[in-house]
N, C-alpha and C. Protein backbone atom coordinates (compact mmCIF):
# COMPACT_ATOMS: atom_id res chain seq x y z
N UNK A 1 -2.93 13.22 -23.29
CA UNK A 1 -2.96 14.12 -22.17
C UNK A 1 -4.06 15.14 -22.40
N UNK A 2 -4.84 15.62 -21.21
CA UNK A 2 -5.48 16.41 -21.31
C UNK A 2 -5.52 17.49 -22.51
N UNK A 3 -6.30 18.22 -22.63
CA UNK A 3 -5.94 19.83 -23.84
C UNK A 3 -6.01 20.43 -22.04
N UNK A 4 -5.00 21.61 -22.60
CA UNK A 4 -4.14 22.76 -21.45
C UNK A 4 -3.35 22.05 -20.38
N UNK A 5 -2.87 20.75 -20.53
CA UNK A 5 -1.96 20.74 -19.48
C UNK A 5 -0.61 19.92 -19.94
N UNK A 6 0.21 20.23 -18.89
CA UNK A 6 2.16 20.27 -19.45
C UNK A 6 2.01 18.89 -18.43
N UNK A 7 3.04 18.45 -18.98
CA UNK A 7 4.16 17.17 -18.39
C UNK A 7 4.69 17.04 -17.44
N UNK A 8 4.75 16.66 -16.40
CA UNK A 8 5.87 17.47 -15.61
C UNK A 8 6.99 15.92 -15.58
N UNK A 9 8.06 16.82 -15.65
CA UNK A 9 9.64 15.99 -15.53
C UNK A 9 10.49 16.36 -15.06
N UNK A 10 11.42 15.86 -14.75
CA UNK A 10 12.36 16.18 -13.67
C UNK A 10 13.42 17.51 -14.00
N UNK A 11 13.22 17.59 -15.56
CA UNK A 11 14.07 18.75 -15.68
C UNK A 11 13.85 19.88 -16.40
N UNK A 12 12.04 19.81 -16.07
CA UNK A 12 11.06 21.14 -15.96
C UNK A 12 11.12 21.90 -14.54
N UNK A 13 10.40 22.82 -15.45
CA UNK A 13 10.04 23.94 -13.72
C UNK A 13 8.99 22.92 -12.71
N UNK A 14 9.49 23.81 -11.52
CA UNK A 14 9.20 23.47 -10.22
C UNK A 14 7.09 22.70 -10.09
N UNK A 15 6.77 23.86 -10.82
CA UNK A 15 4.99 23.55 -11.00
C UNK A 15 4.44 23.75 -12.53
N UNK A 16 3.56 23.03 -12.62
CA UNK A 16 3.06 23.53 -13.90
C UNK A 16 1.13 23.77 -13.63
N UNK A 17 0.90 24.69 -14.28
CA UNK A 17 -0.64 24.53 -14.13
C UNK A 17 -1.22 23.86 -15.07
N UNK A 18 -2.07 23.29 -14.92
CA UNK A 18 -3.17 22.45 -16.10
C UNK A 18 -4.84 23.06 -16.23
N UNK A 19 -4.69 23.44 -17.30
CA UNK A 19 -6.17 24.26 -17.89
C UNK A 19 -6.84 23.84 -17.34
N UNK A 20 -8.04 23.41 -18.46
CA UNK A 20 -9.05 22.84 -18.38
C UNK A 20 -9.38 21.38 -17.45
N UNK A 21 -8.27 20.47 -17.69
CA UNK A 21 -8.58 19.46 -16.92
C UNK A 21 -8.73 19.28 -15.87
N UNK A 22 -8.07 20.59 -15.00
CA UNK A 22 -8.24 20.23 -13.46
C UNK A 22 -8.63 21.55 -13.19
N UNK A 23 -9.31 22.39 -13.79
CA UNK A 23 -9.83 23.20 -13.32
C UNK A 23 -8.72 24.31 -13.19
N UNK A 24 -7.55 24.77 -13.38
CA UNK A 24 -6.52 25.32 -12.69
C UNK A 24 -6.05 25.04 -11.85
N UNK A 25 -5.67 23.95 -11.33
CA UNK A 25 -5.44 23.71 -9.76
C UNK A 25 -3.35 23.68 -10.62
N UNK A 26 -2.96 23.99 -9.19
CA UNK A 26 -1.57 24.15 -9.65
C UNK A 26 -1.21 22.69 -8.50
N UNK A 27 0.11 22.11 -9.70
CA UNK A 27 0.62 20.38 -9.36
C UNK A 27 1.82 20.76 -8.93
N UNK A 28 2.14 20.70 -7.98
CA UNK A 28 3.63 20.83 -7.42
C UNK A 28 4.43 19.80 -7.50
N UNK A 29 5.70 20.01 -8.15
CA UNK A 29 6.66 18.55 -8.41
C UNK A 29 7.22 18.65 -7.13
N UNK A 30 7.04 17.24 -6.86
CA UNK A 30 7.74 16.51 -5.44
C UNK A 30 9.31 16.14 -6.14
N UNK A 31 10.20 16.65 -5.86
CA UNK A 31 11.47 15.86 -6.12
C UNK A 31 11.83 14.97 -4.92
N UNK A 32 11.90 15.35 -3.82
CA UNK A 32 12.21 14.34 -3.03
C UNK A 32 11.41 13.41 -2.38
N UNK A 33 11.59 12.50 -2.11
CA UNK A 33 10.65 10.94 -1.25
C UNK A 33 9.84 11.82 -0.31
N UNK A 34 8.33 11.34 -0.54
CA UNK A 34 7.19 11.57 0.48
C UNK A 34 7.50 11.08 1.47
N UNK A 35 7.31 11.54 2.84
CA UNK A 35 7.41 10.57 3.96
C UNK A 35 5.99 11.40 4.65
N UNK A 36 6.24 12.55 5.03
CA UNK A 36 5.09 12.77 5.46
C UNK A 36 3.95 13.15 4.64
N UNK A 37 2.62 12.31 5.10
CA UNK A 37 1.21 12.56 4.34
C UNK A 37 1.02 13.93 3.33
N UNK A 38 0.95 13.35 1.78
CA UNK A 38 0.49 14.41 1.04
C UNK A 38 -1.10 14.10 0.36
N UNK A 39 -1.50 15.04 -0.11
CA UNK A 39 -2.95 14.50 -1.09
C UNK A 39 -2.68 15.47 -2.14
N UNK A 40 -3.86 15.12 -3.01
CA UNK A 40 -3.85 16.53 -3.96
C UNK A 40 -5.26 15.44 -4.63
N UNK A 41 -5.64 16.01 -6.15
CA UNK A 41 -6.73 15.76 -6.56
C UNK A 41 -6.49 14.16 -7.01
N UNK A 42 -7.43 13.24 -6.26
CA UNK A 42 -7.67 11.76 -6.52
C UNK A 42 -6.49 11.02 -6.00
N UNK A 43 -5.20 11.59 -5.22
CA UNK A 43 -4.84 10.86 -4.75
C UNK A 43 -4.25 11.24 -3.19
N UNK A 44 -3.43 10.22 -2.54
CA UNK A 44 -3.00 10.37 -1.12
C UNK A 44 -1.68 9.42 -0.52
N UNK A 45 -0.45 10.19 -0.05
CA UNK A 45 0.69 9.76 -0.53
C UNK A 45 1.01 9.93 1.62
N UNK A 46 1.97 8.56 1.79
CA UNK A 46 2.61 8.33 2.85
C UNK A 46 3.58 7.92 2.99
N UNK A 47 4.73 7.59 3.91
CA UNK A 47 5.86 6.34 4.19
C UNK A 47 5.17 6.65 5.27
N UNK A 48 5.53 5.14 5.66
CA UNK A 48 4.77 4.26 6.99
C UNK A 48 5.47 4.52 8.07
N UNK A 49 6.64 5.36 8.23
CA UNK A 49 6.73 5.85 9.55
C UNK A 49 6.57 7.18 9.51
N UNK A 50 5.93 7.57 9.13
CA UNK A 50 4.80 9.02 9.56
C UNK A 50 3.60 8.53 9.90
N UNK A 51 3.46 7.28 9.89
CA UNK A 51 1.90 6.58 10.41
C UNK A 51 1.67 6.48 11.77
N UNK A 52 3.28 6.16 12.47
CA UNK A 52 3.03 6.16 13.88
C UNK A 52 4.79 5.48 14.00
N UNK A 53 5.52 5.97 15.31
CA UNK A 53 6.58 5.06 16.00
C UNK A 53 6.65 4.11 16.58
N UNK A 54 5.71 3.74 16.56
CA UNK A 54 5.56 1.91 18.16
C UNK A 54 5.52 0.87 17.34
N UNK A 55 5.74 -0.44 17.30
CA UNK A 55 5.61 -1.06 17.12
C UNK A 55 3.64 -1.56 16.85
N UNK A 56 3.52 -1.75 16.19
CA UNK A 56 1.90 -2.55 16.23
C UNK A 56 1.42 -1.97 15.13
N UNK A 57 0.30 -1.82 14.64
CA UNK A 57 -0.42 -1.25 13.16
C UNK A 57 -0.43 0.29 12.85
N UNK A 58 -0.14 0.36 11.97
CA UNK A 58 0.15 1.37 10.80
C UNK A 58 -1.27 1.32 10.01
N UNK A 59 -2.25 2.70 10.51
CA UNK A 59 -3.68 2.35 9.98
C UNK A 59 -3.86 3.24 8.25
N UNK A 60 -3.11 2.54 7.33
CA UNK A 60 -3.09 3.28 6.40
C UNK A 60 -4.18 3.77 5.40
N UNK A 61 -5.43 2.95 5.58
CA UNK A 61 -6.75 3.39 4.69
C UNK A 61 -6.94 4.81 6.11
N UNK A 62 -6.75 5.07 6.95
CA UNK A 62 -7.00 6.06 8.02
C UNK A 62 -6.15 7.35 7.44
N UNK A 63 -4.97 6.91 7.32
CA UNK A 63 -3.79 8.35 6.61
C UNK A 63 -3.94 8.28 5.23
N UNK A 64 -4.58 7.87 4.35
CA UNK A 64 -4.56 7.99 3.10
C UNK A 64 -5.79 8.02 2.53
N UNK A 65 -6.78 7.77 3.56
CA UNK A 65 -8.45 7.80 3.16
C UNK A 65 -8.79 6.66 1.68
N UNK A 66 -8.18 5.95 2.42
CA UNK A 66 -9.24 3.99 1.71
C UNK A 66 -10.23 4.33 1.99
N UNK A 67 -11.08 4.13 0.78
CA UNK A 67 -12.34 3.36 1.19
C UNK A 67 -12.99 2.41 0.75
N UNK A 68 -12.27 1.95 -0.36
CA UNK A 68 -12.58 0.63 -0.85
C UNK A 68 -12.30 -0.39 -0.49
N UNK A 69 -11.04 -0.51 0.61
CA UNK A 69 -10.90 -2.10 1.15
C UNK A 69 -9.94 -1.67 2.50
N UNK A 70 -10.09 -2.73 3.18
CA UNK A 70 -9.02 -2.32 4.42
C UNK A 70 -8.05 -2.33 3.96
N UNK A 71 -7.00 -1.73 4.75
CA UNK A 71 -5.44 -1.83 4.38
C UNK A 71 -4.74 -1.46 5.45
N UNK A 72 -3.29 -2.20 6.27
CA UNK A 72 -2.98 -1.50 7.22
C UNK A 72 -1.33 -2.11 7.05
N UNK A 73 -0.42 -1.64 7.67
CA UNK A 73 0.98 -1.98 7.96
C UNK A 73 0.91 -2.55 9.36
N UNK A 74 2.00 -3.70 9.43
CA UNK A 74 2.19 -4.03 10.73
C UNK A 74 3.67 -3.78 11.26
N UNK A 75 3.99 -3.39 12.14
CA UNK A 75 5.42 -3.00 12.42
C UNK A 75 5.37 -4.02 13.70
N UNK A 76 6.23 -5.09 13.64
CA UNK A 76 6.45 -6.62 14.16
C UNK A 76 7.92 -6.72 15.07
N UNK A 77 7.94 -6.45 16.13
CA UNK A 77 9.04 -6.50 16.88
C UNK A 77 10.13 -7.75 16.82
N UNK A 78 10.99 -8.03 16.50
CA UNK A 78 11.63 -9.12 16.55
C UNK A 78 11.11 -10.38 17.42
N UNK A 79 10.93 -11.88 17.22
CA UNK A 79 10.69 -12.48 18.12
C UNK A 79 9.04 -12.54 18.90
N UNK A 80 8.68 -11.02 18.32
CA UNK A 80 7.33 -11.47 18.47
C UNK A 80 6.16 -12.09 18.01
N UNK A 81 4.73 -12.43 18.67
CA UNK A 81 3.50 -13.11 17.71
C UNK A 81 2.53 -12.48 17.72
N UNK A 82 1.57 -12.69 16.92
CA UNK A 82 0.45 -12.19 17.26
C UNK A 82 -0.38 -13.12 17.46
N UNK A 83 -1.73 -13.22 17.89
CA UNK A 83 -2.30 -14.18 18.58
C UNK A 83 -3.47 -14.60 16.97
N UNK A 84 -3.72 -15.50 16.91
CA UNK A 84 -4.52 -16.38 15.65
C UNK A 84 -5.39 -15.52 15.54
N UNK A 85 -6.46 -15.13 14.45
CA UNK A 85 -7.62 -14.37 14.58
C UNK A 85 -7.64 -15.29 12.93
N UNK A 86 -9.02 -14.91 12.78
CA UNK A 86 -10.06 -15.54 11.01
C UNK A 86 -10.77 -14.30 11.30
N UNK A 87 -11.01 -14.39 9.92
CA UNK A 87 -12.52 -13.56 9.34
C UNK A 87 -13.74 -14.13 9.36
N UNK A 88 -15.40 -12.81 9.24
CA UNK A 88 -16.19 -13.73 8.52
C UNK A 88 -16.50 -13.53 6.94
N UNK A 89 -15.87 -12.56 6.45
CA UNK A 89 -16.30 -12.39 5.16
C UNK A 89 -14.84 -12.58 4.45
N UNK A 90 -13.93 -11.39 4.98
CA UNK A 90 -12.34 -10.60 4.46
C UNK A 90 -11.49 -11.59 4.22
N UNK A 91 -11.57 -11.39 2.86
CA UNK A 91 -10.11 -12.20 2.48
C UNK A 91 -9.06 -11.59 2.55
N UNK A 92 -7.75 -11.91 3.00
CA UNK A 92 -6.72 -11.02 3.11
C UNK A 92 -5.30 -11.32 2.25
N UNK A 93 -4.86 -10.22 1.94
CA UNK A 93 -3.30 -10.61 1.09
C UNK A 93 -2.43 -9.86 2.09
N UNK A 94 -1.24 -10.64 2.23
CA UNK A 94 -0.08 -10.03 3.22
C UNK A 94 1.00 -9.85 2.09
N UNK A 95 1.60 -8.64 2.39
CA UNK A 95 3.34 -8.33 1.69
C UNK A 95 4.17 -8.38 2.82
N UNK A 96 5.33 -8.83 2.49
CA UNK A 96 6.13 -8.82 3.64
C UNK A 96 6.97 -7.63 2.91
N UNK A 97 7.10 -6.20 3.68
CA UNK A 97 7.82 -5.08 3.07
C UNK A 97 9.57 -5.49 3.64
N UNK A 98 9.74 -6.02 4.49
CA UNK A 98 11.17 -5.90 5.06
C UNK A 98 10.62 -7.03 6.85
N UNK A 99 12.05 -7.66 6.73
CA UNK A 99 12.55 -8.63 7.46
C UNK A 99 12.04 -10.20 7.14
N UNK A 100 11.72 -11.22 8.20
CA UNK A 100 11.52 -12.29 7.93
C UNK A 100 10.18 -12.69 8.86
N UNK A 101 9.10 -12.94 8.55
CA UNK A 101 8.12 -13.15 8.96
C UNK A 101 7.03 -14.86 8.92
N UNK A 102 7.02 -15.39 9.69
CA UNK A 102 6.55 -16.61 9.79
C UNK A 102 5.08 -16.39 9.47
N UNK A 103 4.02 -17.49 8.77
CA UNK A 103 2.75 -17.01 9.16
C UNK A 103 2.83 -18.71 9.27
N UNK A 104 1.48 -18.91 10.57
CA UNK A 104 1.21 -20.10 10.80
C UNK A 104 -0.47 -19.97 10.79
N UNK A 105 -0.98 -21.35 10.09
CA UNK A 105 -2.49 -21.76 9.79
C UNK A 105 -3.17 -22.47 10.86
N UNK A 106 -4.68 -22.81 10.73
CA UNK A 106 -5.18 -23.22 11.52
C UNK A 106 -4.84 -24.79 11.42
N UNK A 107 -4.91 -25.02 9.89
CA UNK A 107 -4.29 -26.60 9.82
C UNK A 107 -2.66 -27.37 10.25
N UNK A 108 -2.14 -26.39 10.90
CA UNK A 108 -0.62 -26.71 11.86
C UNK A 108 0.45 -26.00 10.62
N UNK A 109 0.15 -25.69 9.52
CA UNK A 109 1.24 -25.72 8.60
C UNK A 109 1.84 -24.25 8.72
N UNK A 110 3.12 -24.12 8.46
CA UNK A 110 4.03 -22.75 8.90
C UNK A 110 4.17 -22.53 7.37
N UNK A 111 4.81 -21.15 6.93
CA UNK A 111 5.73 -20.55 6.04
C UNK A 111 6.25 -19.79 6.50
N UNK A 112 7.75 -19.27 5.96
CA UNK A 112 8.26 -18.20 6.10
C UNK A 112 8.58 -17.28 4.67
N UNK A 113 8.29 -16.30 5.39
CA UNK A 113 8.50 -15.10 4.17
C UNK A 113 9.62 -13.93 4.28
N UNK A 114 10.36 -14.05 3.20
CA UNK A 114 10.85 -12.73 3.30
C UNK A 114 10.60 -11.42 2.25
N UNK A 115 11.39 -10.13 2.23
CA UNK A 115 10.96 -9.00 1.75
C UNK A 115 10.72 -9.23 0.40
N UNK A 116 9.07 -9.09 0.12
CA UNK A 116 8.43 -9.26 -1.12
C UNK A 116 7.75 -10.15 -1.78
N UNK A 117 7.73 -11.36 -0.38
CA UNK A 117 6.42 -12.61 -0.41
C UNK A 117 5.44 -11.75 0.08
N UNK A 118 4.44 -12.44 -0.78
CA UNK A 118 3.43 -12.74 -0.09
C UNK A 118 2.28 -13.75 0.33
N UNK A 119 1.05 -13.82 0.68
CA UNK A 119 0.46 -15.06 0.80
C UNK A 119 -1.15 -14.23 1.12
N UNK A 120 -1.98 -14.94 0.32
CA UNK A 120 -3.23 -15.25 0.21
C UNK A 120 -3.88 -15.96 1.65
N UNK A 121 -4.92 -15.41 2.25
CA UNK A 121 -5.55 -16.57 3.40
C UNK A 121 -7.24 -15.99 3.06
N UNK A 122 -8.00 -17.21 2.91
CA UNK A 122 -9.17 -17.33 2.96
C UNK A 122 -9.62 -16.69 4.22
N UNK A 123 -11.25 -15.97 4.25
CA UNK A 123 -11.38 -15.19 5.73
C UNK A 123 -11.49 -16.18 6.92
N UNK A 124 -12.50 -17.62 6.57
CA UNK A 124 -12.05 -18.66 7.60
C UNK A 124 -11.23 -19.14 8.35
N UNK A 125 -9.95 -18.78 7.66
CA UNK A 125 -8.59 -19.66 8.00
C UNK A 125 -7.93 -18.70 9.23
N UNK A 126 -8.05 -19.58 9.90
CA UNK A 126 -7.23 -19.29 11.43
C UNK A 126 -5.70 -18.95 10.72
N UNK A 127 -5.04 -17.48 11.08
CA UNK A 127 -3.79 -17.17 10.92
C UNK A 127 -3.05 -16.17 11.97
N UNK A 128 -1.78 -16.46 12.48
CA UNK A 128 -0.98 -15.66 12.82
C UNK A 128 0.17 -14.96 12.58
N UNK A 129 1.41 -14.25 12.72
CA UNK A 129 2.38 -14.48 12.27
C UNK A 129 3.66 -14.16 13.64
N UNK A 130 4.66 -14.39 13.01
CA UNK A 130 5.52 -14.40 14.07
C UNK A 130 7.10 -13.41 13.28
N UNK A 131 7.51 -12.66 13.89
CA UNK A 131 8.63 -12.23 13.51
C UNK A 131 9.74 -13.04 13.90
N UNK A 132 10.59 -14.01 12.95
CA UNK A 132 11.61 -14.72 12.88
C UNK A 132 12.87 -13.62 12.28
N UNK A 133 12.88 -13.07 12.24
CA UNK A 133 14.13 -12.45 11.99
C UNK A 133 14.72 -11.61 13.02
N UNK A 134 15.98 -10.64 12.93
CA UNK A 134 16.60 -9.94 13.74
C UNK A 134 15.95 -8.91 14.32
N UNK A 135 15.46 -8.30 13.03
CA UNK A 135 14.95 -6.49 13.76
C UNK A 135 13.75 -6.42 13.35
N UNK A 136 13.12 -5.26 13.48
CA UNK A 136 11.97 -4.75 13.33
C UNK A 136 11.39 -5.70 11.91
N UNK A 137 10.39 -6.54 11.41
CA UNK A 137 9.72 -7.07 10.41
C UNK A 137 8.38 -5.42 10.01
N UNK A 138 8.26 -5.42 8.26
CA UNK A 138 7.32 -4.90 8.75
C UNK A 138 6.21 -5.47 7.34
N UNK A 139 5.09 -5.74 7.31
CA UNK A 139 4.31 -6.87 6.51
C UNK A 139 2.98 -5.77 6.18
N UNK A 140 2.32 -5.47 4.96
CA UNK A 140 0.92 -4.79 4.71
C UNK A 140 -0.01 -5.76 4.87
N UNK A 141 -0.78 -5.70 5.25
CA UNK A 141 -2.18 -6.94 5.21
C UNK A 141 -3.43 -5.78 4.09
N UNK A 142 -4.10 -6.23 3.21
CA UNK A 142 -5.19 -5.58 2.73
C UNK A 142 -6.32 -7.10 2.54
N UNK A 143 -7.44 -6.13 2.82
CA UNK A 143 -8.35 -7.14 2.59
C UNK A 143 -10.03 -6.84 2.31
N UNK A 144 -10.28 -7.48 2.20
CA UNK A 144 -11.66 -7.08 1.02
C UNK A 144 -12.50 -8.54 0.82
N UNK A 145 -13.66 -7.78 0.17
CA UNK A 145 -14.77 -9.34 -0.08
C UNK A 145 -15.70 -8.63 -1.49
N UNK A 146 -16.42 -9.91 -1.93
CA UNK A 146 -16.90 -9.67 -2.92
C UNK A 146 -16.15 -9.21 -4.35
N UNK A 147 -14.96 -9.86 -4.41
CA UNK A 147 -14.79 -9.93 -5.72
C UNK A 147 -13.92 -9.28 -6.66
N UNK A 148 -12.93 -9.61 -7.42
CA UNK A 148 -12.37 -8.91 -8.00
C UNK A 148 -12.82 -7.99 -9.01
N UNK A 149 -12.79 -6.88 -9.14
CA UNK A 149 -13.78 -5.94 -10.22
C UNK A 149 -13.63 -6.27 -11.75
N UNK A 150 -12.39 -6.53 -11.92
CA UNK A 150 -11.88 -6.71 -13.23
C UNK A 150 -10.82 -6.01 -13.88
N UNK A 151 -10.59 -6.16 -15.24
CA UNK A 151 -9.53 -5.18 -16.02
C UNK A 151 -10.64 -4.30 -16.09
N UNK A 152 -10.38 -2.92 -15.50
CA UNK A 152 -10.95 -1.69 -15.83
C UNK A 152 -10.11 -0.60 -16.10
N UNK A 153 -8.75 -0.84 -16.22
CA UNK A 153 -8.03 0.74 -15.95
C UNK A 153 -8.26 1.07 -17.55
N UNK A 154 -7.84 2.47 -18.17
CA UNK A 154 -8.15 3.13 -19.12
C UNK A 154 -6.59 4.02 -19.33
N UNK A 155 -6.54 4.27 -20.48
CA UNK A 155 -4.97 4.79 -21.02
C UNK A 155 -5.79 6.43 -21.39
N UNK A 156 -5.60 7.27 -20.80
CA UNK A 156 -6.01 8.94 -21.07
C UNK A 156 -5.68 8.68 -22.99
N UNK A 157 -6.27 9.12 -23.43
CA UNK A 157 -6.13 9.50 -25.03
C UNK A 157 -5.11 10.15 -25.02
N UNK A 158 -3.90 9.98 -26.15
CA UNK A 158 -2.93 10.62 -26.78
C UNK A 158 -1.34 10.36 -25.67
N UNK A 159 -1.92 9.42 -24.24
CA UNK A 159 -0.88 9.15 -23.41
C UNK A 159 -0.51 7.91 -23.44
N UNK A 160 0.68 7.30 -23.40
CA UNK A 160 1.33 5.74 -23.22
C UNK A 160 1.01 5.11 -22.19
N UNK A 161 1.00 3.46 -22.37
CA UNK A 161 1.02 2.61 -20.97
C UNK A 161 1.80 2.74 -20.27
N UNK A 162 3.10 2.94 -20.99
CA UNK A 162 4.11 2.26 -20.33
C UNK A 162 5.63 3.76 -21.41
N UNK A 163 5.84 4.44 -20.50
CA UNK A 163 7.20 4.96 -21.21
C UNK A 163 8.60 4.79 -20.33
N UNK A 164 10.13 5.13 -21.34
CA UNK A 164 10.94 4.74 -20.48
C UNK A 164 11.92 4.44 -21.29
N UNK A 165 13.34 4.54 -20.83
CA UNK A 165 14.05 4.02 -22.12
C UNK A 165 15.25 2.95 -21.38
């Protein structure tokens, strides 16, 4: 961890300041679930219904300031489709966050997904999807070109990968 800055845990004080590393900026502990849009230094925090109420896309590189790859939520009405679309570059990965969601290809072939599939589509490939389940489906699409960057992340000196008991 930085030199001049504290830990913060759940059964510390409310804020802690951090010296040198961030300049003084004071970190406010969130105890309860973000829903509406927060930021602070290097990052940017949402739940997807502060993105919008209607049914249709949730523009989340827009509320959270992406700029490295698209990213958006789809909020999928029961029973509904969306109409086929391809890329020319964007490869895309879909999560299905909650309900049951069909995706169908340009080559006739279907899947269905539920909460926590996902599926890979080349930017060529003709895709749609269809909400097969009861209520509201709601699925992330992100997508991007040129390449996976690699293992780059970095462990701060004197901090763990991974803690927890």
């Amino acid at each position: 961890m930085p030199a001049g800055c504290s830990r913060i845990t759940p059964d510390r004080v409310s804020e802690v300041t951090c010296g040198q590393a961030l300049a003084g900026h004071t970190i406010p502990r969130m105890d309860e679930e973000v829903h509406e849009p927060v930021s602070g230094d290097g990052y940017a925090a949402a739940h997807v219904d502060a993105m919008g109420d209607q049914p249709g896309f949730r523009k989340v590189r827009r509320h959270l300031g992406v700029s490295a790859f698209g990213v958006n939520a789809i909020v999928l009405p029961a029973g509904i489709e969306t109409g086929f679309h391809y890329h020319d570059v964007q490869e895309e990965l879909y999560f299905v966050h909650q309900g049951r969601v069909e995706f169908a290809f340009g080559d006739g072939s279907t899947i269905v997904l539920g909460p926590g599939g996902f599926v890979r589509v080349d930017a060529p490939t003709h895709r749609k999807t269809r909400n097969v389940g009861e209520g509201d489906a709601i699925y992330v699409v992100v997508g991007g070109k040129d390449g996976y960057v690699g293992r780059e992340a970095h462990v701060p000196e004197g901090d763990e990968r991974v803690r927890g008991g």
